[in-house]
PDB file of N, CA and C in Angstrom:
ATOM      1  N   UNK A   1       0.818  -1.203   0.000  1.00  0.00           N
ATOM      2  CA  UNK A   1       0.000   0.000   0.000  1.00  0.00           C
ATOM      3  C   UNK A   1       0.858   1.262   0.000  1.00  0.00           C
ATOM      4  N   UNK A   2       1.747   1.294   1.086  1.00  0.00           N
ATOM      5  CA  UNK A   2       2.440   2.292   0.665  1.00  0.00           C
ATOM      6  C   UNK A   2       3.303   2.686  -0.220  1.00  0.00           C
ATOM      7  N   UNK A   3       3.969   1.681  -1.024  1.00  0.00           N
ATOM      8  CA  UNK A   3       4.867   2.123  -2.195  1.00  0.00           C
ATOM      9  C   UNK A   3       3.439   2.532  -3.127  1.00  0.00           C
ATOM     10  N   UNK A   4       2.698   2.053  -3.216  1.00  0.00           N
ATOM     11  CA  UNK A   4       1.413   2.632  -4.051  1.00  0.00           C
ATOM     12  C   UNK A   4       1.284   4.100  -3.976  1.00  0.00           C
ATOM     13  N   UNK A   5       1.110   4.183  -2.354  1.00  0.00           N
ATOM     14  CA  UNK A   5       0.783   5.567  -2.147  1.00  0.00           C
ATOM     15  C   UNK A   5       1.911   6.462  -2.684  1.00  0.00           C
ATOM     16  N   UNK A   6       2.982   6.232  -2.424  1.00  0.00           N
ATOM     17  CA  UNK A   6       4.186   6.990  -2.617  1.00  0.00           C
ATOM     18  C   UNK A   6       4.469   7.215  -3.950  1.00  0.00           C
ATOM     19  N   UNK A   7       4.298   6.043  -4.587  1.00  0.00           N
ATOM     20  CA  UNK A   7       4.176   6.139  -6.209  1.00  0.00           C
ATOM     21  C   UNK A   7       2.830   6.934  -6.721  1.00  0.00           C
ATOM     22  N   UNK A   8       1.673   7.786  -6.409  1.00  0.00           N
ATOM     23  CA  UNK A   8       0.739   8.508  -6.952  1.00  0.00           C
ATOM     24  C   UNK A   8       1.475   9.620  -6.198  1.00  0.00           C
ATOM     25  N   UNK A   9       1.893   9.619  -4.942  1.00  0.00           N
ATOM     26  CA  UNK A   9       2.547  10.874  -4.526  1.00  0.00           C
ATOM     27  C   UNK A   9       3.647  11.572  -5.531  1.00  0.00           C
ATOM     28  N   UNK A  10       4.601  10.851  -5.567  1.00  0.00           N
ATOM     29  CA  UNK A  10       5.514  11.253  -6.976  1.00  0.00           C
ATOM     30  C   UNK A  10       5.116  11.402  -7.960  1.00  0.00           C
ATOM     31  N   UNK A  11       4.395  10.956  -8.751  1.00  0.00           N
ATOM     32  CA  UNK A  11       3.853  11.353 -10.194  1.00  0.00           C
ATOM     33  C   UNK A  11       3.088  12.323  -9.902  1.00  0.00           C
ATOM     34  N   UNK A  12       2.105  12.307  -9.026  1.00  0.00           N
ATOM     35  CA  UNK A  12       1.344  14.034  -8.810  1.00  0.00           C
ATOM     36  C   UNK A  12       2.102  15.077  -9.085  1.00  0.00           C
ATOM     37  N   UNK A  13       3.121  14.711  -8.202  1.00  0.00           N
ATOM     38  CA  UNK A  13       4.417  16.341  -7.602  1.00  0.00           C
ATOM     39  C   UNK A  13       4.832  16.506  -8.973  1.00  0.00           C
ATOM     40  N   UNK A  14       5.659  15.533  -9.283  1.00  0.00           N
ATOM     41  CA  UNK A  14       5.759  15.830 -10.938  1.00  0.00           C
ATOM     42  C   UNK A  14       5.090  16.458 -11.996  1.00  0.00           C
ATOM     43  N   UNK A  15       3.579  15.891 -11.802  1.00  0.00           N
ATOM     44  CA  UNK A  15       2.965  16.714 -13.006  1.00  0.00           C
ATOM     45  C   UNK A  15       3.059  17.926 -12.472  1.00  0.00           C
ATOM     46  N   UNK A  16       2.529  18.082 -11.143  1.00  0.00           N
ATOM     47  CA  UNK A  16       2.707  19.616 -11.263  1.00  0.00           C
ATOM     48  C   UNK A  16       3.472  20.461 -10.834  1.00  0.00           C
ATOM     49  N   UNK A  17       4.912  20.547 -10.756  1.00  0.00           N
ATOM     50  CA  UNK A  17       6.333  20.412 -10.943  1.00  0.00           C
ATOM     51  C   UNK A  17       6.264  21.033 -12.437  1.00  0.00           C
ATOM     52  N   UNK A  18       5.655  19.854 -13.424  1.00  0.00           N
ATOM     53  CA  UNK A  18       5.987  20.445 -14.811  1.00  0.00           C
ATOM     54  C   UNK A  18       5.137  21.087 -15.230  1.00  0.00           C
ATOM     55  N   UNK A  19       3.633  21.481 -14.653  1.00  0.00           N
ATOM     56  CA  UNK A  19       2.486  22.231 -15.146  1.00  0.00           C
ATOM     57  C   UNK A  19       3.315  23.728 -14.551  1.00  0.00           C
ATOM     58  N   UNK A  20       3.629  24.102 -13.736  1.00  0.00           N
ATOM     59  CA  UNK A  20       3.969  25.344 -13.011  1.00  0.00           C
ATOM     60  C   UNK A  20       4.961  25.658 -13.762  1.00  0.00           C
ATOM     61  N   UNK A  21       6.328  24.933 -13.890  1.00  0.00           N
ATOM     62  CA  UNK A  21       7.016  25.048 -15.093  1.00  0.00           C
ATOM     63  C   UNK A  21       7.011  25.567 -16.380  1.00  0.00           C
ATOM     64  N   UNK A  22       5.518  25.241 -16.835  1.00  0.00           N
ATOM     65  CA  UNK A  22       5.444  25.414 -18.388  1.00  0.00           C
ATOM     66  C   UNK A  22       4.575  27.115 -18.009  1.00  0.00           C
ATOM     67  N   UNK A  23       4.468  26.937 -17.060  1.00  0.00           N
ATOM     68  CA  UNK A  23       3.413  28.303 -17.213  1.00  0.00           C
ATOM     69  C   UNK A  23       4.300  29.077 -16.554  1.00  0.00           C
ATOM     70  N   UNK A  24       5.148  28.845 -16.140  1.00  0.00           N
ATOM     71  CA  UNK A  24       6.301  30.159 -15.478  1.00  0.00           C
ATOM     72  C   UNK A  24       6.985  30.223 -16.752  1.00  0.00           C
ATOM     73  N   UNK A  25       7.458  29.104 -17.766  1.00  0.00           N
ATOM     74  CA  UNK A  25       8.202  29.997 -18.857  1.00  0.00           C
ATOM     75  C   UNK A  25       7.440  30.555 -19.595  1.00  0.00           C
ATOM     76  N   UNK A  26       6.008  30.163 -20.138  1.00  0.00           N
ATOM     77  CA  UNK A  26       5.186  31.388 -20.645  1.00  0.00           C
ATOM     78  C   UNK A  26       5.381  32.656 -20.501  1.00  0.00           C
ATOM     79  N   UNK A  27       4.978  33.264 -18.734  1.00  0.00           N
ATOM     80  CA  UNK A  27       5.328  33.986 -18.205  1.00  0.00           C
ATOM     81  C   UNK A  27       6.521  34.484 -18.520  1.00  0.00           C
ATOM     82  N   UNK A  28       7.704  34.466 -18.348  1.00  0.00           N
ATOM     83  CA  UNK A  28       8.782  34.707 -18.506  1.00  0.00           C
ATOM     84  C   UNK A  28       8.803  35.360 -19.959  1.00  0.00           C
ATOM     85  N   UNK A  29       8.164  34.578 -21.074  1.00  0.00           N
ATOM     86  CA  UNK A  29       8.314  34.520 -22.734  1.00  0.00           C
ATOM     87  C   UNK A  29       7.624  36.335 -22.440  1.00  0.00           C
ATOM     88  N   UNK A  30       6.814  36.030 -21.937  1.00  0.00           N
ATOM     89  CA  UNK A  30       5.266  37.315 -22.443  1.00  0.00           C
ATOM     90  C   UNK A  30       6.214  38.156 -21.524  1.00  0.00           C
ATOM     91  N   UNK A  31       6.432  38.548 -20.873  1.00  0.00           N
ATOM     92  CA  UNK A  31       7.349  39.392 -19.612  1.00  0.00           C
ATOM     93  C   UNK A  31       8.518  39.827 -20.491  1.00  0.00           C
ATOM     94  N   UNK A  32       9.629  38.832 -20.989  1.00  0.00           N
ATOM     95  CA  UNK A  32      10.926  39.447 -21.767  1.00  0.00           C
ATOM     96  C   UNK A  32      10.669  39.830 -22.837  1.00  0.00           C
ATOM     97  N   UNK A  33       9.087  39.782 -23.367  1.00  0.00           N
ATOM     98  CA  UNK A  33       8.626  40.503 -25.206  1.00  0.00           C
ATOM     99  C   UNK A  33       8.337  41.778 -24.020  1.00  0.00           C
ATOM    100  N   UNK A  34       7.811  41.772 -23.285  1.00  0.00           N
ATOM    101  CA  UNK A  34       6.866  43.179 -22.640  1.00  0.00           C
ATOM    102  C   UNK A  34       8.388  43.828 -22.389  1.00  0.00           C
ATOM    103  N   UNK A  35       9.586  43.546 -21.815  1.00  0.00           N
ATOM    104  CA  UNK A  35      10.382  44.570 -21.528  1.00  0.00           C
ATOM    105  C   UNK A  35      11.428  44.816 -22.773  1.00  0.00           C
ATOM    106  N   UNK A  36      11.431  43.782 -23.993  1.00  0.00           N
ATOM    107  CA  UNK A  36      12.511  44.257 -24.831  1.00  0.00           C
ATOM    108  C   UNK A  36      11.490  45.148 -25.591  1.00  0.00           C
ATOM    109  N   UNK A  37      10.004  45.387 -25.662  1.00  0.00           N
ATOM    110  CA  UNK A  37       9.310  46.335 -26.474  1.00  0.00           C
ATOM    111  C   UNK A  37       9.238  47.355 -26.087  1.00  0.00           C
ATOM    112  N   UNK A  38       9.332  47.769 -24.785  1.00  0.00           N
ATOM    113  CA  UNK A  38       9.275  48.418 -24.032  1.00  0.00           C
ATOM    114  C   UNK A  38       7.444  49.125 -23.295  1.00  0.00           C
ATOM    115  N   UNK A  39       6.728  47.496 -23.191  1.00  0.00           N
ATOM    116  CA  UNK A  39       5.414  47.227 -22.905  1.00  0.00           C
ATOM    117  C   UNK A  39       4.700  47.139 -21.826  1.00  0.00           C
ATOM    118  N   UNK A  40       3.765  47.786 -21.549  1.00  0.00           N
ATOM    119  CA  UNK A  40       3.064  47.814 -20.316  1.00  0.00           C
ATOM    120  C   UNK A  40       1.855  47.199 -20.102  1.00  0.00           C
ATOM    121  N   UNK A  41       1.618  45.496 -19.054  1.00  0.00           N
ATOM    122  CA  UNK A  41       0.671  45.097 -18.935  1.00  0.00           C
ATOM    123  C   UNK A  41      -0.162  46.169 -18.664  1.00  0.00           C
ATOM    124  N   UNK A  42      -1.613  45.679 -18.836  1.00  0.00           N
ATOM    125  CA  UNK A  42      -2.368  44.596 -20.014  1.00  0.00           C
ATOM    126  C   UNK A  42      -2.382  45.122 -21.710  1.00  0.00           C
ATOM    127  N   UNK A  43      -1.471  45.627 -21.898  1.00  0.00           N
ATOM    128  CA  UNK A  43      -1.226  46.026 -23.082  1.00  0.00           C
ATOM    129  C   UNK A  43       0.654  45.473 -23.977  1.00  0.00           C
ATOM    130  N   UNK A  44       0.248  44.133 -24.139  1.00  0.00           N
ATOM    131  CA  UNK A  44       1.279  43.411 -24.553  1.00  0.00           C
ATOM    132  C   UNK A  44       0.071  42.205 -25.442  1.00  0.00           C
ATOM    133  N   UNK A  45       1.052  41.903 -26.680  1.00  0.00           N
ATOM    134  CA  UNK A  45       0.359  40.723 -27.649  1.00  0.00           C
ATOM    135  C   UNK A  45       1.780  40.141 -28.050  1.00  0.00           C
ATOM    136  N   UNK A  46       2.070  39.193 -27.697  1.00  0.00           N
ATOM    137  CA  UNK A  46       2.855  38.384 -27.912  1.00  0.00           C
ATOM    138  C   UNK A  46       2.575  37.378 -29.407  1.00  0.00           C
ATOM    139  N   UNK A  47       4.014  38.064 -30.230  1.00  0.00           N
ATOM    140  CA  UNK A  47       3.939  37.168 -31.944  1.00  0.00           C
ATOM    141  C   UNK A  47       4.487  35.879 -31.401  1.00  0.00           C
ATOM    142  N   UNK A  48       3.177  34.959 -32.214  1.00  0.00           N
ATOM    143  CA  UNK A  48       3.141  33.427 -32.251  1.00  0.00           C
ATOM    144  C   UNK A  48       3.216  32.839 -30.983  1.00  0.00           C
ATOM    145  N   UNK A  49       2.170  33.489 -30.662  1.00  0.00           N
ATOM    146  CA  UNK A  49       1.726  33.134 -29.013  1.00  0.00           C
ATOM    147  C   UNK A  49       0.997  31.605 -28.823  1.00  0.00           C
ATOM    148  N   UNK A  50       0.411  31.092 -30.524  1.00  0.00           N
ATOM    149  CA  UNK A  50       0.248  30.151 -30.966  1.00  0.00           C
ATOM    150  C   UNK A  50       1.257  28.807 -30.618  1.00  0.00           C
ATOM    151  N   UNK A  51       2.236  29.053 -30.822  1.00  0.00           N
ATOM    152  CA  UNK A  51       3.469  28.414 -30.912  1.00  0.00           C
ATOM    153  C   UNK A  51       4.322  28.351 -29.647  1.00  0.00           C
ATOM    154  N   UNK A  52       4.205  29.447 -28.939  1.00  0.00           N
ATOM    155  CA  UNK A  52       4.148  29.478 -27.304  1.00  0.00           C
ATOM    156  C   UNK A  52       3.490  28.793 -26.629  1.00  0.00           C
ATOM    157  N   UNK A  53       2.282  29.032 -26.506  1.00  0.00           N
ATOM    158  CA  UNK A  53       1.170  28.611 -26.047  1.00  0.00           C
ATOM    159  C   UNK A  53       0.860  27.025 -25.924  1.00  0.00           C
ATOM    160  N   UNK A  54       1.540  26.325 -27.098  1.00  0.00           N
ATOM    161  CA  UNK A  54       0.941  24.857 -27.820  1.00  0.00           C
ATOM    162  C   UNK A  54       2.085  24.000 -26.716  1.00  0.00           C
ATOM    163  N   UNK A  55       3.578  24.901 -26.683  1.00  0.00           N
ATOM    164  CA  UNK A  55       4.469  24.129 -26.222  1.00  0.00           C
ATOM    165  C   UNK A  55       4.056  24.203 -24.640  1.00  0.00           C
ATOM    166  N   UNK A  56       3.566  25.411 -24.002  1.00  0.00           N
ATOM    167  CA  UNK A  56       3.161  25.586 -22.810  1.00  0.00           C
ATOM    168  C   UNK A  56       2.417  23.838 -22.451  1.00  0.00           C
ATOM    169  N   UNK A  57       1.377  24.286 -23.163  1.00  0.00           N
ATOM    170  CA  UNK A  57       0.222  23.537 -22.870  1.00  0.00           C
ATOM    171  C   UNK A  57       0.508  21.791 -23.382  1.00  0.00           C
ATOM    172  N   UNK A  58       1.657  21.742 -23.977  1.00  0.00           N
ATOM    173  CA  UNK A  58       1.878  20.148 -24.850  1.00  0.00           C
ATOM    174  C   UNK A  58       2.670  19.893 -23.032  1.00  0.00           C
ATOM    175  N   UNK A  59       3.844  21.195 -22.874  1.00  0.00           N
ATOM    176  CA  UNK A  59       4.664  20.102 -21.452  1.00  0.00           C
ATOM    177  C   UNK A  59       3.508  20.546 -19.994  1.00  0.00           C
ATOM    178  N   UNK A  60       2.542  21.210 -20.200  1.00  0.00           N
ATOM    179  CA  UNK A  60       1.607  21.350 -18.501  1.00  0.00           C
ATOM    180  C   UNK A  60       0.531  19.939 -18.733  1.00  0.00           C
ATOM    181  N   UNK A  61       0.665  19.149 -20.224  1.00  0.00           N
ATOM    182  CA  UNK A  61      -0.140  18.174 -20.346  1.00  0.00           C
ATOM    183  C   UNK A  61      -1.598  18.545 -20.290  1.00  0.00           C
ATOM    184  N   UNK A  62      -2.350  20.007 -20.300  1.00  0.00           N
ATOM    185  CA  UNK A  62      -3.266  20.627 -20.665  1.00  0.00           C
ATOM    186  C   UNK A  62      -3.578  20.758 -21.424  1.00  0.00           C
ATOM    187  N   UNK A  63      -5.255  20.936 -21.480  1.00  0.00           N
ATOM    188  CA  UNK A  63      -5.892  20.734 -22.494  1.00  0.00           C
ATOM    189  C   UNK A  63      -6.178  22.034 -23.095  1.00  0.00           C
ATOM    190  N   UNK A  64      -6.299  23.215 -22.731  1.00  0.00           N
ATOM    191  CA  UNK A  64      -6.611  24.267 -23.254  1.00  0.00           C
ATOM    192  C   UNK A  64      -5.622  25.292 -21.970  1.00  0.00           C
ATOM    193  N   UNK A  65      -5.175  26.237 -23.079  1.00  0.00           N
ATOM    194  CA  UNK A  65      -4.353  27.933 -21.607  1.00  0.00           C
ATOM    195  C   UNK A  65      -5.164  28.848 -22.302  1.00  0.00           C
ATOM    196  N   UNK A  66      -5.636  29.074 -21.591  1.00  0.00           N
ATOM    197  CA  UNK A  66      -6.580  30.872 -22.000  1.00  0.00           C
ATOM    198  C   UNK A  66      -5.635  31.932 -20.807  1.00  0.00           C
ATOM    199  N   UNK A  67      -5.418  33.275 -21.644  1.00  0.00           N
ATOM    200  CA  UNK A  67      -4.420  34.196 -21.412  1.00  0.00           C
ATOM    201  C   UNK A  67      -5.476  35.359 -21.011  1.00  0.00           C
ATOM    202  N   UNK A  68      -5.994  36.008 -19.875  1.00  0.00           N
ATOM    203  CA  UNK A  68      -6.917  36.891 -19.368  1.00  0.00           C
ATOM    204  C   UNK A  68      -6.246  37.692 -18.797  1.00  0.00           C
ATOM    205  N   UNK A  69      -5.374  38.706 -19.334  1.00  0.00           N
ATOM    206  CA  UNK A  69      -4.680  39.734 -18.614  1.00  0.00           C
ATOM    207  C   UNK A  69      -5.676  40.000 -17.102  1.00  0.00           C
ATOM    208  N   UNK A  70      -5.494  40.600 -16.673  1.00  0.00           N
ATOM    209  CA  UNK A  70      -6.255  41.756 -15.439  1.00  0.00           C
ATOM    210  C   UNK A  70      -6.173  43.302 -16.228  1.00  0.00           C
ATOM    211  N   UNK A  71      -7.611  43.667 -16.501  1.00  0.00           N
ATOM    212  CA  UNK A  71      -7.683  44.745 -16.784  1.00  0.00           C
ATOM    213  C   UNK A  71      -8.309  45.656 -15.264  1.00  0.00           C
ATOM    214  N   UNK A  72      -7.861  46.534 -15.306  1.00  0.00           N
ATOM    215  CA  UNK A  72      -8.023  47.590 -14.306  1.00  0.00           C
ATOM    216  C   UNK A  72      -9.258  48.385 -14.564  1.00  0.00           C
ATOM    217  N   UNK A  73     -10.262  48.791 -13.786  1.00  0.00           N
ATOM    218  CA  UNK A  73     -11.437  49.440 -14.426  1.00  0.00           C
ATOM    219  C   UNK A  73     -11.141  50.896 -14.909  1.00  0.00           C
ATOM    220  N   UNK A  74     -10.039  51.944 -14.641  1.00  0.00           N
ATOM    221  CA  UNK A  74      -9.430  52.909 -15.365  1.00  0.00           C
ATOM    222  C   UNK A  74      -9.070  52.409 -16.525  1.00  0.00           C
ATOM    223  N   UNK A  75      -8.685  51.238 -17.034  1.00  0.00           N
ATOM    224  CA  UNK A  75      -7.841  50.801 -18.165  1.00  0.00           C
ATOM    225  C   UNK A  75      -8.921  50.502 -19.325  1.00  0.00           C
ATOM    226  N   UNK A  76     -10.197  50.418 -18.971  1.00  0.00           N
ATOM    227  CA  UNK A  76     -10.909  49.292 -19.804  1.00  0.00           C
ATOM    228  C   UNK A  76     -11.201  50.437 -20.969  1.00  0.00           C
ATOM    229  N   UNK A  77     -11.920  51.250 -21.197  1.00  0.00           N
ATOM    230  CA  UNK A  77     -11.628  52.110 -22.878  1.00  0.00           C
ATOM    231  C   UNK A  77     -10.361  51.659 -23.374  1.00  0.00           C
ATOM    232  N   UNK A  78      -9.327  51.707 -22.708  1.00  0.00           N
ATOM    233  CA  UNK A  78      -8.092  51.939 -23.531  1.00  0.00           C
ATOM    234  C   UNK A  78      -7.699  50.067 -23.664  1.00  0.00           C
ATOM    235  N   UNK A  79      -8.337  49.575 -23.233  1.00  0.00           N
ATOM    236  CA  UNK A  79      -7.610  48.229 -23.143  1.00  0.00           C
ATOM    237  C   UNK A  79      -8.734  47.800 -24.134  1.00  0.00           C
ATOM    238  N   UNK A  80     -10.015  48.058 -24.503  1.00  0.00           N
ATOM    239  CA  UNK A  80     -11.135  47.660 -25.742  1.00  0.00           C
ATOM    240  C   UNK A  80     -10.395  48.383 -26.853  1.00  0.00           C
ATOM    241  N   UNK A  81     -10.170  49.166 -26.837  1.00  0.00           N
ATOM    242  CA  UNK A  81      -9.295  49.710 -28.189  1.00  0.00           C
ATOM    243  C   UNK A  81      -8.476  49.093 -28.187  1.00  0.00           C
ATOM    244  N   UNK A  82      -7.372  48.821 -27.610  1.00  0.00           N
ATOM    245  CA  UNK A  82      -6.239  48.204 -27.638  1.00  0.00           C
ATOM    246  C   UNK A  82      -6.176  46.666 -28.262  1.00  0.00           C
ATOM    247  N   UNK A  83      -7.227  46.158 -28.098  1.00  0.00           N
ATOM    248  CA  UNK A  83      -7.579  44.877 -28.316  1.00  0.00           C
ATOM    249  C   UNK A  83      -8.298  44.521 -29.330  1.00  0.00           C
ATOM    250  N   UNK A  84      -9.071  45.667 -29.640  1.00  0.00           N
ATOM    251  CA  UNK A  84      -9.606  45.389 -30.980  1.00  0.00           C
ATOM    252  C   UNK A  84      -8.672  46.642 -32.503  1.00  0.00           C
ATOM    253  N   UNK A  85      -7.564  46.626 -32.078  1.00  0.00           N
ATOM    254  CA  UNK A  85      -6.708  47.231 -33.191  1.00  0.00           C
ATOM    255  C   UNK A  85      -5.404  46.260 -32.854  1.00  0.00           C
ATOM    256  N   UNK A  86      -5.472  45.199 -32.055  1.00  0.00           N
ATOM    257  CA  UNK A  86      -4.279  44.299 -32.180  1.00  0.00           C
ATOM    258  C   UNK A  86      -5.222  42.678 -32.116  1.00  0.00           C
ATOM    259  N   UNK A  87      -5.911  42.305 -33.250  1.00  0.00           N
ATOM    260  CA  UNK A  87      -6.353  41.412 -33.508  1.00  0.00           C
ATOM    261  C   UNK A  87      -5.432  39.796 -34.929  1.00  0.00           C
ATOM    262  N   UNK A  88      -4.476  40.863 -34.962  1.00  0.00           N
ATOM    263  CA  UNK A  88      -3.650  40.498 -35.765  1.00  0.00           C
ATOM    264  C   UNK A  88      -3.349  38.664 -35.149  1.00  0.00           C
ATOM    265  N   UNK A  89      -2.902  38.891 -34.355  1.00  0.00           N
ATOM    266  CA  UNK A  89      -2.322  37.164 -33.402  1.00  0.00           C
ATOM    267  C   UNK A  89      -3.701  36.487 -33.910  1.00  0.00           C
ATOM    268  N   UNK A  90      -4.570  36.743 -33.911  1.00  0.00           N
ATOM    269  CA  UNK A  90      -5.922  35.771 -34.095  1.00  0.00           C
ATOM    270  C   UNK A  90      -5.086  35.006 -35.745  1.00  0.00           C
ATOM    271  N   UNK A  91      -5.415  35.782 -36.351  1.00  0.00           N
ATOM    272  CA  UNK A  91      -5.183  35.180 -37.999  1.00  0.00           C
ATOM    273  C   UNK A  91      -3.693  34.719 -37.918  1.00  0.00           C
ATOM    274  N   UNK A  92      -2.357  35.120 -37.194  1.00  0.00           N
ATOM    275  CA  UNK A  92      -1.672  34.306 -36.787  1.00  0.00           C
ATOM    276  C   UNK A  92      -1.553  33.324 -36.313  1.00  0.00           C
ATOM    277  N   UNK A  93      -2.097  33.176 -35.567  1.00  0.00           N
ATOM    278  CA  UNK A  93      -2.733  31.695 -34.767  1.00  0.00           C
ATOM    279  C   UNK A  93      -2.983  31.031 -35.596  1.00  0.00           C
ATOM    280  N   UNK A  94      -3.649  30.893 -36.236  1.00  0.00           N
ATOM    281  CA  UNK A  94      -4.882  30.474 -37.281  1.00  0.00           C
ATOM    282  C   UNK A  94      -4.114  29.723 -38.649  1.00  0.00           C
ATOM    283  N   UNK A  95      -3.343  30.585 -39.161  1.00  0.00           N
ATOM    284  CA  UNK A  95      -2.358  30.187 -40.303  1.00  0.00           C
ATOM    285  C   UNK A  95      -1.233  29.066 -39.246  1.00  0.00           C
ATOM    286  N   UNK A  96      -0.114  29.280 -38.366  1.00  0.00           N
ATOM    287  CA  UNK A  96       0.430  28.658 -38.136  1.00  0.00           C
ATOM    288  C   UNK A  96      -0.240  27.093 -37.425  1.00  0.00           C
ATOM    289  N   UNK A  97      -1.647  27.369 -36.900  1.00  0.00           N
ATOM    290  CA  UNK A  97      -2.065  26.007 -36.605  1.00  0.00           C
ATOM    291  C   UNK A  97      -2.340  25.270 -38.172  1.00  0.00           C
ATOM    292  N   UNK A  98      -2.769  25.932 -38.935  1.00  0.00           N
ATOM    293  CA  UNK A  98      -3.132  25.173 -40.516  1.00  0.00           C
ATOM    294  C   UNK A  98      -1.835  24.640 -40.917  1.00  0.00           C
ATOM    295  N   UNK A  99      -0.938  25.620 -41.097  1.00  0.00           N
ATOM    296  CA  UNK A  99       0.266  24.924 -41.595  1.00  0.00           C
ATOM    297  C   UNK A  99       0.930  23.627 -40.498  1.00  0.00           C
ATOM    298  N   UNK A 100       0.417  23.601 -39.574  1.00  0.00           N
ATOM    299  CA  UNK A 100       1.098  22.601 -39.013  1.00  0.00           C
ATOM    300  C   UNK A 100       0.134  21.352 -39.073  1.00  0.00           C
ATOM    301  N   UNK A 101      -1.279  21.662 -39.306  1.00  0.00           N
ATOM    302  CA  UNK A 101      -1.865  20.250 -39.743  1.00  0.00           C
ATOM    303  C   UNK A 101      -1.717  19.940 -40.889  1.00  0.00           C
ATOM    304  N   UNK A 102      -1.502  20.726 -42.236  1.00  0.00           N
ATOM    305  CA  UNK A 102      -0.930  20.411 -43.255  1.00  0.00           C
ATOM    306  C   UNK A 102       0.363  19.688 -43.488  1.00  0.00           C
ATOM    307  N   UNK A 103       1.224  19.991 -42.220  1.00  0.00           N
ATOM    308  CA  UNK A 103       2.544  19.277 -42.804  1.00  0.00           C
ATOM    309  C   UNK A 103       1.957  17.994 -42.018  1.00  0.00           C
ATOM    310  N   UNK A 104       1.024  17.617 -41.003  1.00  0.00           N
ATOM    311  CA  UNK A 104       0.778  16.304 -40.186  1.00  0.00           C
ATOM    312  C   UNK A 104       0.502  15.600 -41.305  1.00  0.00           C
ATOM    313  N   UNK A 105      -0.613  15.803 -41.958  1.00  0.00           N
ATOM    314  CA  UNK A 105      -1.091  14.838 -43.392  1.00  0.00           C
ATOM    315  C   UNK A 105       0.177  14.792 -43.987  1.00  0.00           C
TER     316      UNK A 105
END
């Protein structure tokens, strides 16, 4: 019983060991684009966040990462503009997931 137990104890810690992992280098990714641009949350869009995101979520073994800045209620005009004149990553997304099921076939 107890090497049982000890053995779900270790693989737990592990996964999430490597889930915290994958989402601290996210973090890190979106953080070192925000300071080499010279960017101020919640106003950062990270190119091929697609491609970020996939590797995040392939090593946290997750099924979906949704990215919800914190908008500030002073911020929100400027953060709805902001967001709908940087829609660009969408159709990025979009092409680099196609091309990568294209090269799967």
């Amino acid at each position: 019983y107890f090497l049982f137990a000890n053995t779900v104890r270790d693989i737990t810690l592990f996964r999430v060991e490597s889930m915290f992992e994958a989402f601290q280098g996210l973090g890190e990714t979106l953080t070192a684009h925000a300071i080499d641009q010279n960017l101020t949350f919640p106003f950062v869009t990270l190119p091929m966040f697609e491609v970020a995101g996939q590797h995040a979520r392939a090593q946290s073994r997750n099924e979906l990462i949704s990215y919800a800045p914190f908008v500030a209620a002073d911020e929100k005009e400027e953060w709805e503009q902001y967001a709908g004149e940087n829609l660009e990553w969408l159709d990025e997304g979009r092409k680099i997931r196609l091309q990568k099921d294209q090269t799967v076939q």
